[in-house]
N, C-alpha and C. Protein backbone atom coordinates (compact mmCIF):
# COMPACT_ATOMS: atom_id res chain seq x y z
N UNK A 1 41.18 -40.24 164.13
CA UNK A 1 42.03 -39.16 164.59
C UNK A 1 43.06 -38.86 163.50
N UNK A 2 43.17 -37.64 163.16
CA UNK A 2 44.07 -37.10 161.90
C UNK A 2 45.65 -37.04 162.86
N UNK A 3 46.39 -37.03 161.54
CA UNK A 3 48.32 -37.06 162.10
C UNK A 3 48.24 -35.25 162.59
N UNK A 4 49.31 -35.09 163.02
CA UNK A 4 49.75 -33.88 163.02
C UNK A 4 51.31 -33.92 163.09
N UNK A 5 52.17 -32.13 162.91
CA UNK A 5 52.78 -31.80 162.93
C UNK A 5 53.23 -30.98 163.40
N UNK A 6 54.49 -30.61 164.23
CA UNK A 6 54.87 -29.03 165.00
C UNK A 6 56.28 -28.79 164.22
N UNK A 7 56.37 -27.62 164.14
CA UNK A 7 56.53 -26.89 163.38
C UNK A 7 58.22 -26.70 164.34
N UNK A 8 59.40 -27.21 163.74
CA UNK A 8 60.57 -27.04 164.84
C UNK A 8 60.77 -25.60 165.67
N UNK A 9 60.01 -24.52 165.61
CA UNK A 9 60.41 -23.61 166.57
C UNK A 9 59.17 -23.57 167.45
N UNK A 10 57.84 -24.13 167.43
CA UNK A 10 56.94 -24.34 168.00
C UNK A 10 56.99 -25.16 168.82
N UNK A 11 57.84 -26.38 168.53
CA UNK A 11 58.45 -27.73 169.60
C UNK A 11 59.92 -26.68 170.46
N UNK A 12 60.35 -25.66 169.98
CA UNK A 12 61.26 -25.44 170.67
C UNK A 12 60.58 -24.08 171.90
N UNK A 13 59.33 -23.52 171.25
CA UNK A 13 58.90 -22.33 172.19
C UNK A 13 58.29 -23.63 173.42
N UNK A 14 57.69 -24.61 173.29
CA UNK A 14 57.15 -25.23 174.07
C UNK A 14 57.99 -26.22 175.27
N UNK A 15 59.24 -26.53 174.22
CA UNK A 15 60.02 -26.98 175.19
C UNK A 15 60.84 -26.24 176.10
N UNK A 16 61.31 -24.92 175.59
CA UNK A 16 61.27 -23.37 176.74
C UNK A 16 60.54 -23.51 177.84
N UNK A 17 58.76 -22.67 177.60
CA UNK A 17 57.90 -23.27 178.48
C UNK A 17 58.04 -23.66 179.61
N UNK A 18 58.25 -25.03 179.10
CA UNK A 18 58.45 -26.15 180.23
C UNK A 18 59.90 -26.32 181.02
N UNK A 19 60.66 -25.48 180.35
CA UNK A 19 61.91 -25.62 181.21
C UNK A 19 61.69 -23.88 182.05
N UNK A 20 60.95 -23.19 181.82
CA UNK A 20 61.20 -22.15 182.57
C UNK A 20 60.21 -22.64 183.52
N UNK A 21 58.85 -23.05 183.04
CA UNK A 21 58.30 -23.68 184.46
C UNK A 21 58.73 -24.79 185.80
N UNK A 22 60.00 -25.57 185.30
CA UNK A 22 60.20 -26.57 186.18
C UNK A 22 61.60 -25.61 186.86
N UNK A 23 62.42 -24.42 186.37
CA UNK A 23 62.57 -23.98 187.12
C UNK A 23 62.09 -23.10 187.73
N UNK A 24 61.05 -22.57 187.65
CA UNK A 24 60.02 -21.96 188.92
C UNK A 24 59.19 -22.83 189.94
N UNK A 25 58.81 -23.96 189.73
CA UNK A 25 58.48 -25.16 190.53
C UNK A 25 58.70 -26.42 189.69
N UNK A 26 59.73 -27.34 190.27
CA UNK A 26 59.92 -28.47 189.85
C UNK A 26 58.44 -29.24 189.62
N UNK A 27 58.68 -29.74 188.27
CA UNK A 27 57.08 -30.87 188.35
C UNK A 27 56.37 -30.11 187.01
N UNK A 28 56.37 -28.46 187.52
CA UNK A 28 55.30 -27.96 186.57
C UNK A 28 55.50 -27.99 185.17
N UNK A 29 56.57 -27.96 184.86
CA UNK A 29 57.15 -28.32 183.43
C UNK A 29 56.42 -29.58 182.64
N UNK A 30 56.30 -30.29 183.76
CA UNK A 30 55.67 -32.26 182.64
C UNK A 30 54.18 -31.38 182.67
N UNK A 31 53.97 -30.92 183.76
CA UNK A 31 52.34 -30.69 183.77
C UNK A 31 52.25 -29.94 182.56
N UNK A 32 52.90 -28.75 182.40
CA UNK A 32 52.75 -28.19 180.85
C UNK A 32 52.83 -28.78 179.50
N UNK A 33 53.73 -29.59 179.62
CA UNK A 33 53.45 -30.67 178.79
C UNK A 33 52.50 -32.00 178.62
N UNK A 34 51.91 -32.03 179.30
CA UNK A 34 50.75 -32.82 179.55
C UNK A 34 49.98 -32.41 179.00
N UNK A 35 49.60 -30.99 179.46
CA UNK A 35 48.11 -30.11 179.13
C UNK A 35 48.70 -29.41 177.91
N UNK A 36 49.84 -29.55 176.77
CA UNK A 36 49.44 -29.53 175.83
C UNK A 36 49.77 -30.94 175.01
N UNK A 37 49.89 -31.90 175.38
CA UNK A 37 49.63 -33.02 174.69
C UNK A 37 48.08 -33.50 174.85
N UNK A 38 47.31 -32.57 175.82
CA UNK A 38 45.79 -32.87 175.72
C UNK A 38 45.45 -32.02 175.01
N UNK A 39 45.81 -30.84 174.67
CA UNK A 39 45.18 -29.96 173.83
C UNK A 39 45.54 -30.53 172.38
N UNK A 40 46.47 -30.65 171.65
CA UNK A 40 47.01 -32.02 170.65
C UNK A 40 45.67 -33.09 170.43
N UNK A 41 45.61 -33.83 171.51
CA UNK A 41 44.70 -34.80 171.16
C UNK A 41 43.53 -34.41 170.87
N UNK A 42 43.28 -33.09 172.02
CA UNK A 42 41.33 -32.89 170.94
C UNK A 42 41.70 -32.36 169.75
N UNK A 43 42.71 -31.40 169.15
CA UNK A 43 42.47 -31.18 168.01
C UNK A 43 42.43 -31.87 167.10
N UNK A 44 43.85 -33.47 167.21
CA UNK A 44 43.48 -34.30 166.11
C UNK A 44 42.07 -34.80 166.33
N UNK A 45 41.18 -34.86 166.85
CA UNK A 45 39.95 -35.85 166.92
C UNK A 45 39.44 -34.52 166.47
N UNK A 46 39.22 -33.32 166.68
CA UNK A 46 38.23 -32.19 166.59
C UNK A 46 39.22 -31.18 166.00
N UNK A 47 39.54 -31.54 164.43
CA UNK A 47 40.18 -29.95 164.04
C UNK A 47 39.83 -28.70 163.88
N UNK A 48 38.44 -28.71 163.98
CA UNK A 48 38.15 -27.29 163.91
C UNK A 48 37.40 -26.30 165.44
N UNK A 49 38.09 -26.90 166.34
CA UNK A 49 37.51 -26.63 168.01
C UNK A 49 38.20 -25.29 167.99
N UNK A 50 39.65 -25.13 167.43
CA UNK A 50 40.13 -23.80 168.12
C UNK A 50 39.11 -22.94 166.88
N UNK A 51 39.26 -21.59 167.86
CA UNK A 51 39.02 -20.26 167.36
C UNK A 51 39.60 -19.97 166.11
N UNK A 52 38.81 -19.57 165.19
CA UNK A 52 39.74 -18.97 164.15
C UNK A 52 40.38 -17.12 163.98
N UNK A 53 41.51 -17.81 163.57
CA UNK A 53 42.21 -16.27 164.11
C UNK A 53 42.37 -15.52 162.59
N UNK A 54 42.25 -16.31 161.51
CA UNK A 54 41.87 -15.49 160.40
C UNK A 54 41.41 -16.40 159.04
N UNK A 55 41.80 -16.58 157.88
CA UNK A 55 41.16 -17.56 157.52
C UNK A 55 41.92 -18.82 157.33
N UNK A 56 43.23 -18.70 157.53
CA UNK A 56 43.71 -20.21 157.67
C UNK A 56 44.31 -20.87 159.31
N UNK A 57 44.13 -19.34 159.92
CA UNK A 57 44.60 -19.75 161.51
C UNK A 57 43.81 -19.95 161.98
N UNK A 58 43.97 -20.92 163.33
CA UNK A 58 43.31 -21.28 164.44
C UNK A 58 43.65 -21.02 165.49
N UNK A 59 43.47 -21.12 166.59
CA UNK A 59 44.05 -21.33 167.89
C UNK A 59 43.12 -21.92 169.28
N UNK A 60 43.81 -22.77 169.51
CA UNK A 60 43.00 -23.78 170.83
C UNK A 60 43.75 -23.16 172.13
N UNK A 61 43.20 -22.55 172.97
CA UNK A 61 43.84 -22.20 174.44
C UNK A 61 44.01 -23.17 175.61
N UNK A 62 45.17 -23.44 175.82
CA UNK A 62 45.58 -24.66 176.70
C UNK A 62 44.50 -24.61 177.92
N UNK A 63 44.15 -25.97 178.50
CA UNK A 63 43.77 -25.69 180.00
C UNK A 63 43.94 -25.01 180.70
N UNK A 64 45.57 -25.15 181.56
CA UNK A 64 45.46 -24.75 182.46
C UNK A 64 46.70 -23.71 182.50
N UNK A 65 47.25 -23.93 181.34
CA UNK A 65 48.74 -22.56 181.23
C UNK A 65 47.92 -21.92 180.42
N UNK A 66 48.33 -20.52 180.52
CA UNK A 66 48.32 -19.12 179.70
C UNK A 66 48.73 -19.35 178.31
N UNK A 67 48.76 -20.77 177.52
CA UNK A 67 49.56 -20.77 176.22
C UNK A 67 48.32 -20.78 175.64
N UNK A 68 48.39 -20.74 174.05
CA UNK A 68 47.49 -21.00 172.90
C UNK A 68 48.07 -21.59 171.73
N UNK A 69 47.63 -22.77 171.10
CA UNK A 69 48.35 -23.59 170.28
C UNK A 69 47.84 -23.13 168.90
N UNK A 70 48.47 -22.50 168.60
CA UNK A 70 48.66 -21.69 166.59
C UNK A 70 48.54 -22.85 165.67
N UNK A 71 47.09 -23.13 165.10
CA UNK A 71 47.70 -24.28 164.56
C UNK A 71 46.85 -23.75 162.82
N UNK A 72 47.27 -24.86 161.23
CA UNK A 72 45.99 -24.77 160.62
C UNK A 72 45.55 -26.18 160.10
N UNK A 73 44.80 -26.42 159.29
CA UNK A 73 44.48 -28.02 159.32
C UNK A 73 44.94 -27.79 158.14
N UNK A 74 45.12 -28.96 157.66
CA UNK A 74 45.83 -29.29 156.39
C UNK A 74 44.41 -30.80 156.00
N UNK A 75 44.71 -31.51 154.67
CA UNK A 75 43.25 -32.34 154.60
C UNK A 75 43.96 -33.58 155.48
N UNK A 76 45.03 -34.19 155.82
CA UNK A 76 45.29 -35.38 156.56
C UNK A 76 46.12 -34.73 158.14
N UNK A 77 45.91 -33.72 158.10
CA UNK A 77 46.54 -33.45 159.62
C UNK A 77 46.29 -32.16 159.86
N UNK A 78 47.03 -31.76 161.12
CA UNK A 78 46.87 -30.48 161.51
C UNK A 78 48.23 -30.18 161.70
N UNK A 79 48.89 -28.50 161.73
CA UNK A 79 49.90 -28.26 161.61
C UNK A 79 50.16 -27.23 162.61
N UNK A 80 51.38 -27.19 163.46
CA UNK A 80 51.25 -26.77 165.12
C UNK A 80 52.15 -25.54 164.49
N UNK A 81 51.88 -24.00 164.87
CA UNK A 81 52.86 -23.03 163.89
C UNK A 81 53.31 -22.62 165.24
N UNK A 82 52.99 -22.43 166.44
CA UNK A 82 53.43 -21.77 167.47
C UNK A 82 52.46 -22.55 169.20
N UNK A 83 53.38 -22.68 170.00
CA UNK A 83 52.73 -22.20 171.36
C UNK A 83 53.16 -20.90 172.20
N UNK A 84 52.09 -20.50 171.87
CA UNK A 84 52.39 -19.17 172.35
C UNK A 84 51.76 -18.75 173.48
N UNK A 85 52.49 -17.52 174.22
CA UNK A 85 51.78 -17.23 175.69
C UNK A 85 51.06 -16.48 175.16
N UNK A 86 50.01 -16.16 175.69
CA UNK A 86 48.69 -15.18 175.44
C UNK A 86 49.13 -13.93 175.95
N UNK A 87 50.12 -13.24 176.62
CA UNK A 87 49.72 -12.28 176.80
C UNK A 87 51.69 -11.16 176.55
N UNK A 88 52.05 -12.34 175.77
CA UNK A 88 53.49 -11.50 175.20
C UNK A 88 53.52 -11.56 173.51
N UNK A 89 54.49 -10.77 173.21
CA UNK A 89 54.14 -10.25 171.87
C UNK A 89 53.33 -10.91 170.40
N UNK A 90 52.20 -10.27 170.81
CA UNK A 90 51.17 -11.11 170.08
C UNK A 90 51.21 -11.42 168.69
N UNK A 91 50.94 -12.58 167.86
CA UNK A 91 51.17 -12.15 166.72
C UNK A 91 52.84 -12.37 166.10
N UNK A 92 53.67 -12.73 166.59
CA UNK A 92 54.79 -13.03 166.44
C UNK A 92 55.34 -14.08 165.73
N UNK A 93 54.15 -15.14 165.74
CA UNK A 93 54.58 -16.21 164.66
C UNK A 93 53.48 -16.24 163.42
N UNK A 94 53.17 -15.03 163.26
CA UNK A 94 52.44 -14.71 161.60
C UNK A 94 53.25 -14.96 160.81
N UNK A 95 55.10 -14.89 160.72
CA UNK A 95 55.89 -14.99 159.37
C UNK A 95 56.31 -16.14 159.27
N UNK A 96 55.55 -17.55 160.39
CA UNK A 96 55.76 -19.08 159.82
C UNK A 96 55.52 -19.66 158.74
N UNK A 97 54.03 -18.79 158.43
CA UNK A 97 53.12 -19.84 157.38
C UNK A 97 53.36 -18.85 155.99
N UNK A 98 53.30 -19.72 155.32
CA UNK A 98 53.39 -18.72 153.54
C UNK A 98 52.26 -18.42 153.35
């Protein structure tokens, strides 16, 4: 299994997320974080599972939330650029990566 990395505003869209979900139902917040610490784990074991979104992006679509994890591989890890919701302004964390 390769290391990875998130990217500090990608750990901060995700930790949002999860605080807007636990105040819409208490609980659902860990669950969002759960189901993307499973999406995390297949990619380190399987970096190239997500979709490619162009030639250095990827993206793996969470289980069971509406997110998609922006990521690209690097040769000893993978690198987390965004969790993003699928269906708000798309494309928004294109000016992470150089």
């Amino acid at each position: 299994m390769i290391d990875y990395r998130i990217l500090s505003v990608a750990d901060e869209e995700a930790a949002g997320a999860a605080a807007f979900y636990d105040e819409t139902s208490p609980g659902i917040g860990v669950e969002f974080l759960k189901d993307l610490r499973h999406a995390i784990t297949r990619l380190r074991e399987f970096p190239f599972l997500g979709t490619p979104i162009d030639d250095e992006l990827r993206g793996l679509v969470m289980s069971r939330f509406p997110f998609k994890v922006i990521y690209y591989v690097e040769p000893d890890s993978i690198v987390i650029v965004s969790v993003a919701h699928q269906s708000r302004r798309p494309n928004y964390w294109r000016g992470r990566i150089n």
